[in-house]
Protein backbone atom coordinates (compact mmCIF):
# COMPACT_ATOMS: atom_id res chain seq x y z
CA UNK A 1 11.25 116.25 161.15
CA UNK A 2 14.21 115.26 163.73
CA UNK A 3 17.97 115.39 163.19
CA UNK A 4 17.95 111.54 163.04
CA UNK A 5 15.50 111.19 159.86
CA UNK A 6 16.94 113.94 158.43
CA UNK A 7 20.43 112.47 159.11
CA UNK A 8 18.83 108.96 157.73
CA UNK A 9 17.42 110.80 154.51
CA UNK A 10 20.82 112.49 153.39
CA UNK A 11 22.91 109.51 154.02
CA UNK A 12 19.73 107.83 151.26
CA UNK A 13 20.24 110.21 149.15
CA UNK A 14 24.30 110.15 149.59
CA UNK A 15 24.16 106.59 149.09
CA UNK A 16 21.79 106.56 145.90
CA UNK A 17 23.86 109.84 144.44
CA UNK A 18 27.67 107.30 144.56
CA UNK A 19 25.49 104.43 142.98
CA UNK A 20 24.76 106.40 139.99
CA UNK A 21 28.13 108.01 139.95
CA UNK A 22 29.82 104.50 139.75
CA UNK A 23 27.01 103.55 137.12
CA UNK A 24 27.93 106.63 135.61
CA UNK A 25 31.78 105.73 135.59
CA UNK A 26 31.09 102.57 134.53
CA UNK A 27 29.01 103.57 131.37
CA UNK A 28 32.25 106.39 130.81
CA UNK A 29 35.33 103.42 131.22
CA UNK A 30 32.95 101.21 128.60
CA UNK A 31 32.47 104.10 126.57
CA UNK A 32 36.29 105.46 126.35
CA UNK A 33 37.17 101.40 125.87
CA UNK A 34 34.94 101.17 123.05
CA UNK A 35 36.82 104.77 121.69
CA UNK A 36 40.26 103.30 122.15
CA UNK A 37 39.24 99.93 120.21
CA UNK A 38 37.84 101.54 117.61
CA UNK A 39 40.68 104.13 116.92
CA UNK A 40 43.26 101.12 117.19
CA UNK A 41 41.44 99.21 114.46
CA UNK A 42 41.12 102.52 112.33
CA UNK A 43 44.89 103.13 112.84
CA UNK A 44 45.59 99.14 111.91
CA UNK A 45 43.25 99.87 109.03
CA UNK A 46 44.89 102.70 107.66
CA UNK A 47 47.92 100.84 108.14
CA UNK A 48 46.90 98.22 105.64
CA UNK A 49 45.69 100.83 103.11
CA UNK A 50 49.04 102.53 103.14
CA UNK A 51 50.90 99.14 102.78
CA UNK A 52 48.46 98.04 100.07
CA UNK A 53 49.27 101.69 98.22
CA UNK A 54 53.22 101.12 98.63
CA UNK A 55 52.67 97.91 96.95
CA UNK A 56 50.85 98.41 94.28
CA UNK A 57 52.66 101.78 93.23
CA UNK A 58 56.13 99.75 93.57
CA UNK A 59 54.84 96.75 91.42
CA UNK A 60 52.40 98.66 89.00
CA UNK A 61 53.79 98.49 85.32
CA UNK A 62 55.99 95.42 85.97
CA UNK A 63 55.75 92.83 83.16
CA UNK A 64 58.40 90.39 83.87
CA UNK A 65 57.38 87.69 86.10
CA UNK A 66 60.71 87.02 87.63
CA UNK A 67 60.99 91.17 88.11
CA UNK A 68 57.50 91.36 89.40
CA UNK A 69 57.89 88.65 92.09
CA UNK A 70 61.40 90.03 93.49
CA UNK A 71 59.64 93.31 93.79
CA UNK A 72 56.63 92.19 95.63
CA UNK A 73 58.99 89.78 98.14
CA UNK A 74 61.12 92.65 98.64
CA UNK A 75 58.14 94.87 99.85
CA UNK A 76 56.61 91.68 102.26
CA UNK A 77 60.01 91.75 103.83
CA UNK A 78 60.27 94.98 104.53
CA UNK A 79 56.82 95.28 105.89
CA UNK A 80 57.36 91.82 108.23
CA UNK A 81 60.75 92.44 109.68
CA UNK A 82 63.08 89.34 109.73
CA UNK A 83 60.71 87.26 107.18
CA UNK A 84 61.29 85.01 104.63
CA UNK A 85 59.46 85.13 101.81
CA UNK A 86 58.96 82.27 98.72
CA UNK A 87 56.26 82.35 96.09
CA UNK A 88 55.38 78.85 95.14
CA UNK A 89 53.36 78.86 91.52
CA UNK A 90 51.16 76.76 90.02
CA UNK A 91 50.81 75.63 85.63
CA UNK A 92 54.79 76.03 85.07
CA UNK A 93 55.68 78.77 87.04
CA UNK A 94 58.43 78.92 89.01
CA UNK A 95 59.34 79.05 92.96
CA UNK A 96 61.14 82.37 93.93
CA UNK A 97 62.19 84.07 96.43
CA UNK A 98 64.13 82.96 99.53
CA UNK A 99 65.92 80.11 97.63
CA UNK A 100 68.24 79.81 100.44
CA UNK A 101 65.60 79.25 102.94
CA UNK A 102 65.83 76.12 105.14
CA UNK A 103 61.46 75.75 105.31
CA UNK A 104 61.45 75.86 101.42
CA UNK A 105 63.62 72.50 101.20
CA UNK A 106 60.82 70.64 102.75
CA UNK A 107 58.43 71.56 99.76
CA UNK A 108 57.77 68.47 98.05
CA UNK A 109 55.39 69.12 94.73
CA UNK A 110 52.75 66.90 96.34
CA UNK A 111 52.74 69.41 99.72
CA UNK A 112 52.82 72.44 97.01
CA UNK A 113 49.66 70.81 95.34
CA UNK A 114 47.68 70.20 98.73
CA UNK A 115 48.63 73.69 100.02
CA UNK A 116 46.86 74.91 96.31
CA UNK A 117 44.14 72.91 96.17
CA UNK A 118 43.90 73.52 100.08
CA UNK A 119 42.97 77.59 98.91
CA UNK A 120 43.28 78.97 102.95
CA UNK A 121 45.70 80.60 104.74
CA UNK A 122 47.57 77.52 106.40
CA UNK A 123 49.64 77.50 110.11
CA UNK A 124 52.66 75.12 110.08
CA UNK A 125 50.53 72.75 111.49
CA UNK A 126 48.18 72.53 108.75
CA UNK A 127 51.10 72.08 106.87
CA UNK A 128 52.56 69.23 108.33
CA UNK A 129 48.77 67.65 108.10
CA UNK A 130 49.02 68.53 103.92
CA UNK A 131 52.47 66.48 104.24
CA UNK A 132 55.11 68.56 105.05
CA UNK A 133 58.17 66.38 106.61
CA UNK A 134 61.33 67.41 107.52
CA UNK A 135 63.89 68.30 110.77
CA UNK A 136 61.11 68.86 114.03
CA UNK A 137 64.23 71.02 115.56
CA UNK A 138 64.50 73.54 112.96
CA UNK A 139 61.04 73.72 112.01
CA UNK A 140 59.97 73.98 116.02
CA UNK A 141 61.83 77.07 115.79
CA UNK A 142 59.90 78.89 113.18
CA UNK A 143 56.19 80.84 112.56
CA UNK A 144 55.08 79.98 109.25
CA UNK A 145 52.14 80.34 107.41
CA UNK A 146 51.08 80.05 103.52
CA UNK A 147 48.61 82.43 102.07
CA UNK A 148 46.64 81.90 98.86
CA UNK A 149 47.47 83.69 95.73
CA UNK A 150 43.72 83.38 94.49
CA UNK A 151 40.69 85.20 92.69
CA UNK A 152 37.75 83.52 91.87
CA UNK A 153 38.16 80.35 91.19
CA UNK A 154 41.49 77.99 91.81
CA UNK A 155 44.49 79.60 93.10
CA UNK A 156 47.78 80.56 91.23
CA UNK A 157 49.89 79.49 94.17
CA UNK A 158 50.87 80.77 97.10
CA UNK A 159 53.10 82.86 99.76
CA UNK A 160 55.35 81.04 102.48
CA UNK A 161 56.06 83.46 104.84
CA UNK A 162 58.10 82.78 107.62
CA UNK A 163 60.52 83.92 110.54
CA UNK A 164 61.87 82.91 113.82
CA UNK A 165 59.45 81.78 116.52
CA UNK A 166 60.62 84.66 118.45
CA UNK A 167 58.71 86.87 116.67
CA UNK A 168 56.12 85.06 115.85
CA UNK A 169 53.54 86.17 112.64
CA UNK A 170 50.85 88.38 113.91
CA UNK A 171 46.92 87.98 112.44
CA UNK A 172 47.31 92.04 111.73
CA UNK A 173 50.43 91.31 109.15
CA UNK A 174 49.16 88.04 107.69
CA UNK A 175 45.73 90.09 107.03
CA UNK A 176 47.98 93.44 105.52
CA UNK A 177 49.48 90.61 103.09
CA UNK A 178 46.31 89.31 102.55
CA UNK A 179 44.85 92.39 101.72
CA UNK A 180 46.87 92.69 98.58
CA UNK A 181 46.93 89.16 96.93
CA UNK A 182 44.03 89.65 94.58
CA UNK A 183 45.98 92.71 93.05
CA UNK A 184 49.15 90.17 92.94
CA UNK A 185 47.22 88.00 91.27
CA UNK A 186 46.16 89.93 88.78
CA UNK A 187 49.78 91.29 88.13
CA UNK A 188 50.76 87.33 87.81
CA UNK A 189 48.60 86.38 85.16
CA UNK A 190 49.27 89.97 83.36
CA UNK A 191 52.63 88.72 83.28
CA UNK A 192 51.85 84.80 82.16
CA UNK A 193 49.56 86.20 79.20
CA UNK A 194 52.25 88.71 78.00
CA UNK A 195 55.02 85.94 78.25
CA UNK A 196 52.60 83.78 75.83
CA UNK A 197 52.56 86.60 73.48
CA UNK A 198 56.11 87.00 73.41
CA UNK A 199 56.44 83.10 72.36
């Protein structure tokens, strides 16, 4: 065999050795990609559990309704820094929370009853579909959303969250929230049933 076939064969072999090194480094970035994801949504996960723990612990025992939803706003706000946070309840409860809020003006009780029978996690939009009206200005300048306070079956209410437009809502808080409504829930009718006793 001559220098020139030999020469031919190496650069072959050269050339078939960096294809399966960048096949190789390919398979290693999708690999270390798929790592990273996976350890971010275990981290946002254990995130949520933590949350859901603080909550509960800091609510558990709570018997007054009034007490019970100052508590849990509280604990929203310092979870979603810069929020506002009203609880809008259905069969003669009360709003409360942010009473000072300017979104909360806007409620009309039809809107409140949409948003209810509605039962979804609803973006200002959806909102202003459900017949929310009020000043475009202000309201251009916030990210709301409303999040059902439900169990089986037809909701209790629900959450208005809201803050500046700045920093808008993320998915990852609005599902941490989520993640701890049924346990509200339960703590709200706790509360209605003992009231009823105490009548």
């Amino acid at each position: 065999m001559d220098y020139k076939q030999r020469h031919k064969r190496v650069r072959l072999l050269i050339s078939k050795l960096n294809k399966e090194r960048k096949k190789q480094a390919k398979k290693i970035d999708m690999l270390c990609n798929d790592l990273i994801a996976a350890q971010r949504d275990f981290i946002r996960r254990l995130s949520t559990i933590s949350f859901a723990a603080d909550f509960y612990k800091s609510i558990i025992g709570e018997t007054h309704l009034g007490r019970l939803l100052s508590a849990a706003g509280k604990l929203i706000k310092e979870e979603l820094a810069g929020s506002n946070v009203t609880f809008f309840l259905r069969n003669g409860f009360p709003k409360s929370g942010d009473e000072q809020g300017m979104l909360e003006n806007y409620f009309t009780a039809e809107l409140i009853d949409n948003i209810c029978k509605s039962n979804k996690l609803c973006t200002l939009d959806d909102m202003f579909a459900m017949g929310l009206q009020g000043n475009l200005m202000q309201l251009n300048k916030i990210s709301a959303f409303t999040i059902p306070l439900s169990q089986f079956g037809p909701p209790l209410g629900f959450i208005l969250i809201y803050r500046s437009s700045e920093n808008k809502l993320t998915a990852d808080e609005l599902n941490k929230i989520s993640a701890v409504t049924w346990g509200l829930c339960r703590a709200i009718q706790s509360c209605k049933e003992l009231s009823h006793i105490g009548d």
